[in-house]
C-alpha atoms as a PDB file:
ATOM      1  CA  UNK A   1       2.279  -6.546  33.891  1.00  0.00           C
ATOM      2  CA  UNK A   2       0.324  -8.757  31.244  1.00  0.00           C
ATOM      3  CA  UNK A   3       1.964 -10.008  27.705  1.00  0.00           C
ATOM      4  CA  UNK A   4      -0.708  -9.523  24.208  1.00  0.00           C
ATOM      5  CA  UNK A   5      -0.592 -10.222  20.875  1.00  0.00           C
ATOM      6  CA  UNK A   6      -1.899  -7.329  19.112  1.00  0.00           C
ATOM      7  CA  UNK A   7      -3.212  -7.413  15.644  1.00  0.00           C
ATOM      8  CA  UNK A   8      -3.021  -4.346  13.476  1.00  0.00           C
ATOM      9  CA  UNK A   9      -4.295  -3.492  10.106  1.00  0.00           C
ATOM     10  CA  UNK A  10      -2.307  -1.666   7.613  1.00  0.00           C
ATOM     11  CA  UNK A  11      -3.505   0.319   4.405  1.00  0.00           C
ATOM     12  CA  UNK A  12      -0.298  -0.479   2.037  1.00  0.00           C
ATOM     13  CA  UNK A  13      -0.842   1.714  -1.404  1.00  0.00           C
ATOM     14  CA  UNK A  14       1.107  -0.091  -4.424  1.00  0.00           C
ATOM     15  CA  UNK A  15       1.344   1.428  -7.739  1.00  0.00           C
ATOM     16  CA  UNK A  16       1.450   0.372 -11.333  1.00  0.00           C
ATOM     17  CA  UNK A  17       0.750  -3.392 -10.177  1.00  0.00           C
ATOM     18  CA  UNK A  18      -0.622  -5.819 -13.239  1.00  0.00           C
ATOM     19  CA  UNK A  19      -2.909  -7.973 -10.769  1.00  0.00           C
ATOM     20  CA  UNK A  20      -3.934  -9.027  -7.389  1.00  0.00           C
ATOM     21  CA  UNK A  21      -1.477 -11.435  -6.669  1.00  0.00           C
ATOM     22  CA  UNK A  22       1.287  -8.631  -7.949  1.00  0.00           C
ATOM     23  CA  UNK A  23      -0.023  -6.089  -5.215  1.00  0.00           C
ATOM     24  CA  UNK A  24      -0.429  -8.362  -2.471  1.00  0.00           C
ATOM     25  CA  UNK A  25       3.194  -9.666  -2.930  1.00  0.00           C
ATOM     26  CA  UNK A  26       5.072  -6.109  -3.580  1.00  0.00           C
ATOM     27  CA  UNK A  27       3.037  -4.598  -0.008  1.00  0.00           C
ATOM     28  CA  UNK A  28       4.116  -8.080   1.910  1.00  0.00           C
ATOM     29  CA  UNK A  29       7.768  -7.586   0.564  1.00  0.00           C
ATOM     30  CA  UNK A  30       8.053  -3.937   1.050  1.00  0.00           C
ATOM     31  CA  UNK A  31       6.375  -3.751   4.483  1.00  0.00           C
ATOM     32  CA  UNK A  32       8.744  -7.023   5.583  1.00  0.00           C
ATOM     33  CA  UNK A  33      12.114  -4.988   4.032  1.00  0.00           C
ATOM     34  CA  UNK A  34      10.974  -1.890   6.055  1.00  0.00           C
ATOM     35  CA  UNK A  35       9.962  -3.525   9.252  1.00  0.00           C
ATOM     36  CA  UNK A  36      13.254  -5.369   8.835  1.00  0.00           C
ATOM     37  CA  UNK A  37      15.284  -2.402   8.568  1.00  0.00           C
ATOM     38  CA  UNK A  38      14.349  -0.915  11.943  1.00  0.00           C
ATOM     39  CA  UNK A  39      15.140  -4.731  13.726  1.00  0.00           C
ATOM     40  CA  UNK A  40      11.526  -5.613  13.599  1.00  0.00           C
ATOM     41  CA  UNK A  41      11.763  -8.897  12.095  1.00  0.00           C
ATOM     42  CA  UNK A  42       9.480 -10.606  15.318  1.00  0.00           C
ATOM     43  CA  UNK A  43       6.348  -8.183  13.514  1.00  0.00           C
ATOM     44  CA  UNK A  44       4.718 -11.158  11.828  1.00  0.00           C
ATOM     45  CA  UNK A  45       2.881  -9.378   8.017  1.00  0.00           C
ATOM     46  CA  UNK A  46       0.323 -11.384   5.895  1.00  0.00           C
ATOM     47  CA  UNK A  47      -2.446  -9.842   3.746  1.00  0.00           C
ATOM     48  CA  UNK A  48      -5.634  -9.180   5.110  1.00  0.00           C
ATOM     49  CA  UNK A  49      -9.114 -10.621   4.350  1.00  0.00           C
ATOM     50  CA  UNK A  50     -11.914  -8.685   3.876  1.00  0.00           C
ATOM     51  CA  UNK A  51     -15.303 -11.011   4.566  1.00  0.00           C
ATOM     52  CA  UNK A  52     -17.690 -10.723   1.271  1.00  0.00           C
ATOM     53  CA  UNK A  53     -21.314  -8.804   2.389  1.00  0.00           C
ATOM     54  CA  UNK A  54     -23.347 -11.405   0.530  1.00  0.00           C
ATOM     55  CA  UNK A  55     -22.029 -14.758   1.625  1.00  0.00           C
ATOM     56  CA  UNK A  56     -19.347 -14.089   4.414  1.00  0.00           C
ATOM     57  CA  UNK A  57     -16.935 -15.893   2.794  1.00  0.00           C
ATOM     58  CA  UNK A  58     -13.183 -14.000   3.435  1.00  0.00           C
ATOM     59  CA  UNK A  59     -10.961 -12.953   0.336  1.00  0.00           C
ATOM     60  CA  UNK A  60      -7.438 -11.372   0.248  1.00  0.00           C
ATOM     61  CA  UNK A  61      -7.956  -7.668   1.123  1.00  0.00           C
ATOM     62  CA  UNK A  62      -6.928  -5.905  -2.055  1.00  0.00           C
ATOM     63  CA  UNK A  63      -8.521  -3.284  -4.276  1.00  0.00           C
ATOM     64  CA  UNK A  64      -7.018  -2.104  -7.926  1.00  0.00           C
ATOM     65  CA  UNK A  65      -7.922   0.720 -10.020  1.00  0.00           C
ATOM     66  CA  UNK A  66      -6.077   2.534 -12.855  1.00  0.00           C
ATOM     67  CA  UNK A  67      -2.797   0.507 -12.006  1.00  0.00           C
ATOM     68  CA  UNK A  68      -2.479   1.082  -8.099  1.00  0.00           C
ATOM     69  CA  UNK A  69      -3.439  -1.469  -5.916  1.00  0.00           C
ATOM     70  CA  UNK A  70      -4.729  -0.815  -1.795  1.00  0.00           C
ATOM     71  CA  UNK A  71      -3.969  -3.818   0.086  1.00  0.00           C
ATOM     72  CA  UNK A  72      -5.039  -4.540   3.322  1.00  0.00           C
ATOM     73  CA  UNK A  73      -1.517  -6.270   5.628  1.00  0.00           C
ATOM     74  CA  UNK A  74      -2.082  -7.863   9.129  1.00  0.00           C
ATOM     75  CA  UNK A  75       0.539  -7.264  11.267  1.00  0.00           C
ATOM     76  CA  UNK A  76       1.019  -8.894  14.575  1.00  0.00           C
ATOM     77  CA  UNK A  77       3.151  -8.342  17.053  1.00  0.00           C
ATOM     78  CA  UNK A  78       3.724  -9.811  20.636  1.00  0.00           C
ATOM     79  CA  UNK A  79       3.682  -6.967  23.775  1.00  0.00           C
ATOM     80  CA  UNK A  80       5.521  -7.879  26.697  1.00  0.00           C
ATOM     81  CA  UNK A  81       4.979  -6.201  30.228  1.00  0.00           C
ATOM     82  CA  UNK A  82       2.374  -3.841  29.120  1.00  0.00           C
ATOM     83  CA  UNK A  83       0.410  -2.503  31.982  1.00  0.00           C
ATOM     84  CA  UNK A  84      -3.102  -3.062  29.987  1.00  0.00           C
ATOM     85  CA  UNK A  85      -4.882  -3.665  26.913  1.00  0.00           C
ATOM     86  CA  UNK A  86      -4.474   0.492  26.215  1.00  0.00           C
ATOM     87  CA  UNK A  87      -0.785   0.060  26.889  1.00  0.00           C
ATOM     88  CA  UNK A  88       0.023  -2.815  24.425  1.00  0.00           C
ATOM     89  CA  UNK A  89      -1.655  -1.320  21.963  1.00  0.00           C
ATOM     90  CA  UNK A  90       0.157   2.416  21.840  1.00  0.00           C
ATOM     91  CA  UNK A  91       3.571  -0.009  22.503  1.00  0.00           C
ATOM     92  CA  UNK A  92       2.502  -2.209  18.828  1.00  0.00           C
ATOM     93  CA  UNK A  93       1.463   1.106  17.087  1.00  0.00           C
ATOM     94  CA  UNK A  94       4.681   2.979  18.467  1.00  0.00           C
ATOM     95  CA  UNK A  95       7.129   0.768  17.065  1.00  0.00           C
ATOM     96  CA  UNK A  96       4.949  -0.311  14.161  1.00  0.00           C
ATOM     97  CA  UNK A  97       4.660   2.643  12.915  1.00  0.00           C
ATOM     98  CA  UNK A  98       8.089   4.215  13.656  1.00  0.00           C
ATOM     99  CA  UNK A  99       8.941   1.633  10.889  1.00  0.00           C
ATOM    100  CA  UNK A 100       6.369   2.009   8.250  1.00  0.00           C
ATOM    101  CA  UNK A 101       5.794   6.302   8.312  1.00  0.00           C
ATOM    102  CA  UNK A 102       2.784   7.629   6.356  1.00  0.00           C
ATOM    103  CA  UNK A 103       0.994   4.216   6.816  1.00  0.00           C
ATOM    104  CA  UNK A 104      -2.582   3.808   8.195  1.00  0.00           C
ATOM    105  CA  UNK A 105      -2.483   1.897  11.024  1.00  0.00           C
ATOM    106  CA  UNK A 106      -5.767   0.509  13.422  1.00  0.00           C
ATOM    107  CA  UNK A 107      -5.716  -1.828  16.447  1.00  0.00           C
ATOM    108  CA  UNK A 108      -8.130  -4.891  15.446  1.00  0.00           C
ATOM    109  CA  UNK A 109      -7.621  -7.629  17.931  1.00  0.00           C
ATOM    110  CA  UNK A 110      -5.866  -7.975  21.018  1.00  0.00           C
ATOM    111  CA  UNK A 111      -5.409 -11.365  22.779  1.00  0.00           C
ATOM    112  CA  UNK A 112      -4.262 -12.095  26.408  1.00  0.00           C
ATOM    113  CA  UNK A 113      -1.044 -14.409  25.912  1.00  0.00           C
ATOM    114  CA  UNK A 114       0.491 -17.008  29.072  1.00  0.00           C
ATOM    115  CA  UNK A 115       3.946 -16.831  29.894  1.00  0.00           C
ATOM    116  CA  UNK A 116       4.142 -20.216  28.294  1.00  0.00           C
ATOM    117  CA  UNK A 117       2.927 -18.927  25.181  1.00  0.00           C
ATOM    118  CA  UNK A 118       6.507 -16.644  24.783  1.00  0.00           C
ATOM    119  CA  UNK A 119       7.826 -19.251  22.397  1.00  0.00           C
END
């Protein structure tokens, strides 16, 4: 039995937002209050970055058009005694997702964590 963080990628839709900033903070808030409600409070949520195709450079990963917003969250979450890389990640998307219904949800990174790493 191994322990992983596992690092998901959400597609949060926000409507009739006035700006960036507006959309990134209303999908943080609203996926925290829902992952919150189910007892999920260890799922850590920040917005995404999305890497720029002509320099590299990473910016907050969030689109608007006619008043809705599509923000990219990160949500990590730490797997205890999963029996592989396969099995953390259907464990993070299982109880990620129980929480946040009708979101998009994809595995991006998994990392091997120590026992000592736990705090």
């Amino acid at each position: 039995m191994s322990n992983y963080l596992v690092a998901l990628e959400a597609a949060w839709l926000v409507r009739d937002v006035d700006g960036i900033d507006d959309a990134i903070g209303v999908a943080v808030s609203e996926a925290g209050k829902r992952l919150n409600e189910k007892d999920l409070d260890y799922v850590e949520v920040e917005v995404g970055g999305t890497p720029c195709p002509a320099c590299g450079e990473t910016f907050d990963s969030a689109f608007i058009a006619a008043d809705t917003a599509l923000v990219g969250l990160l949500l990590e979450m730490k797997v205890f005694n999963a029996d592989g890389e396969q099995h953390a990640h259907r464990i993070a998307k299982s109880e990620i997702g129980g929480a946040l219904r009708n979101v998009p949800l994809k595995v991006i990174e998994t990392f091997p964590i120590d026992d000592e790493d736990e705090d």
